[in-house]
Protein backbone atom coordinates (compact mmCIF):
# COMPACT_ATOMS: atom_id res chain seq x y z
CA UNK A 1 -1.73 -10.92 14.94
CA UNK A 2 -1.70 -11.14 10.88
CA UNK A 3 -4.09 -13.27 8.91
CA UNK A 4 -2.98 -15.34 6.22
CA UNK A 5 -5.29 -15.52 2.91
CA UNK A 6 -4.70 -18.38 0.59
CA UNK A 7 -6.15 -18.01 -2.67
CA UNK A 8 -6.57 -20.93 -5.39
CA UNK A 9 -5.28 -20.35 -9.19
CA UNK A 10 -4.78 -22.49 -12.12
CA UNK A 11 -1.84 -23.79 -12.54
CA UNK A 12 -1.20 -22.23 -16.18
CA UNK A 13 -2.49 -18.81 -14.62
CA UNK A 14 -0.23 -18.36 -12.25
CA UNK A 15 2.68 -19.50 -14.03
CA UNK A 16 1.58 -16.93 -16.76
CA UNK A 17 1.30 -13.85 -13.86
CA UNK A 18 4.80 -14.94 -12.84
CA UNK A 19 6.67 -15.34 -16.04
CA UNK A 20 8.97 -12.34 -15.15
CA UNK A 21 9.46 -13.12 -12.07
CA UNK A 22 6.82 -11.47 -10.27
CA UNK A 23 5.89 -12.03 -6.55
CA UNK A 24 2.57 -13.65 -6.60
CA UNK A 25 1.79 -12.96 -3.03
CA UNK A 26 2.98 -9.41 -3.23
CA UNK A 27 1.03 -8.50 -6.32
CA UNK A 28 -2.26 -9.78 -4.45
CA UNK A 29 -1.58 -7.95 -1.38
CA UNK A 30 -0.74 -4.64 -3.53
CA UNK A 31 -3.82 -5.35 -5.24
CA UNK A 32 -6.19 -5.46 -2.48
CA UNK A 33 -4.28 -3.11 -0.46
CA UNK A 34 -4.53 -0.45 -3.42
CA UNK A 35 -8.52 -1.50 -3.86
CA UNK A 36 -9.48 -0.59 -0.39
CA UNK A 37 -7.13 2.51 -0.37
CA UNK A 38 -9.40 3.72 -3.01
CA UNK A 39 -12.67 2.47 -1.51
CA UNK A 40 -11.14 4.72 1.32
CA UNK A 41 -11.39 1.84 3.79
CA UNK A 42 -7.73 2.14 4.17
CA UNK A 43 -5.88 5.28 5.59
CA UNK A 44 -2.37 6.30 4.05
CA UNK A 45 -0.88 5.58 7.65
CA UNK A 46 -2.87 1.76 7.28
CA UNK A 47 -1.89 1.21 3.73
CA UNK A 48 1.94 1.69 4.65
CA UNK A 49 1.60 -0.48 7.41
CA UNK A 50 -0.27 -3.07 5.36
CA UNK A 51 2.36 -2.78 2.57
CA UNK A 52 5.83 -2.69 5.17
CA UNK A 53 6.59 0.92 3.75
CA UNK A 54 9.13 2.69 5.79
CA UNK A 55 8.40 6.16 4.84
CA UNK A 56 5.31 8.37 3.39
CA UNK A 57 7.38 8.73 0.48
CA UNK A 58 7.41 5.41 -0.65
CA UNK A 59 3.76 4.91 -0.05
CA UNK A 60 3.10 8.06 -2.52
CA UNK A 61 5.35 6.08 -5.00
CA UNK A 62 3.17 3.78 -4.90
CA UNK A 63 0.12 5.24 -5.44
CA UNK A 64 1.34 7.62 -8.42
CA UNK A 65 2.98 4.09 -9.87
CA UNK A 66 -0.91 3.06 -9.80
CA UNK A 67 -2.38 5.89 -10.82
CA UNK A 68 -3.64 7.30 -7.77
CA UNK A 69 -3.77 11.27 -7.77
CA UNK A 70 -2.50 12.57 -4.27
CA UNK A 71 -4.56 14.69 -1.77
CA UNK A 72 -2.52 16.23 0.97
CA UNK A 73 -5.24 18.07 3.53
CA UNK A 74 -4.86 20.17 5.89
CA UNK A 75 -5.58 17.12 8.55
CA UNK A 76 -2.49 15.87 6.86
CA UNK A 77 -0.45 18.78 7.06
CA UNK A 78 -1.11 18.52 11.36
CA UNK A 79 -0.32 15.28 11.41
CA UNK A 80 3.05 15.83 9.66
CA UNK A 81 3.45 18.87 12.33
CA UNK A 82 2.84 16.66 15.42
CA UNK A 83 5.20 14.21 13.83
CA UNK A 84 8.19 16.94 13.71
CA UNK A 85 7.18 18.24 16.94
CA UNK A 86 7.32 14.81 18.91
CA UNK A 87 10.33 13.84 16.54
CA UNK A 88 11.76 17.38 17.71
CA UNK A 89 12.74 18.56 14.76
């Protein structure tokens, strides 16, 4: 089950943060999504879910869009193993 956050803006405010056509909804989400990635209270694996990326890759665009310097461990490189393995390539 998902859980819906409403948030409350002026009027003017929002129509400024939107005046090129931005997705209001998306840009909070991003935002908090990227805020507890770096509080590391999100996981890569969570933060693509959170976000609906389809691959790893687009989750590291992401985070180097944002500033976010990438740390591939070891733990990481298993992972990616097991992957392959039960993908079978």
């Amino acid at each position: 089950m998902d859980t819906t956050i409403t948030l409350s803006l002026p009027q003017e405010i929002a129509i400024q943060l939107t005046a090129n056509g931005e997705d209001l909804s998306r840009m909070a989400l991003e935002a908090l999504a990227l805020q507890e990635y770096r509080a590391s209270k999100l996981s890569i694996a969570q933060l693509q879910r959170v976000l609906g990326f389809e691959t790893r890759v687009e989750v590291d665009d992401f985070l180097k869009k944002h500033g976010v310097e990438l740390e591939y461990t070891y733990a990481d490189l298993e992972r990616d193993r097991e992957a392959h393995r039960q993908l079978g390539l």
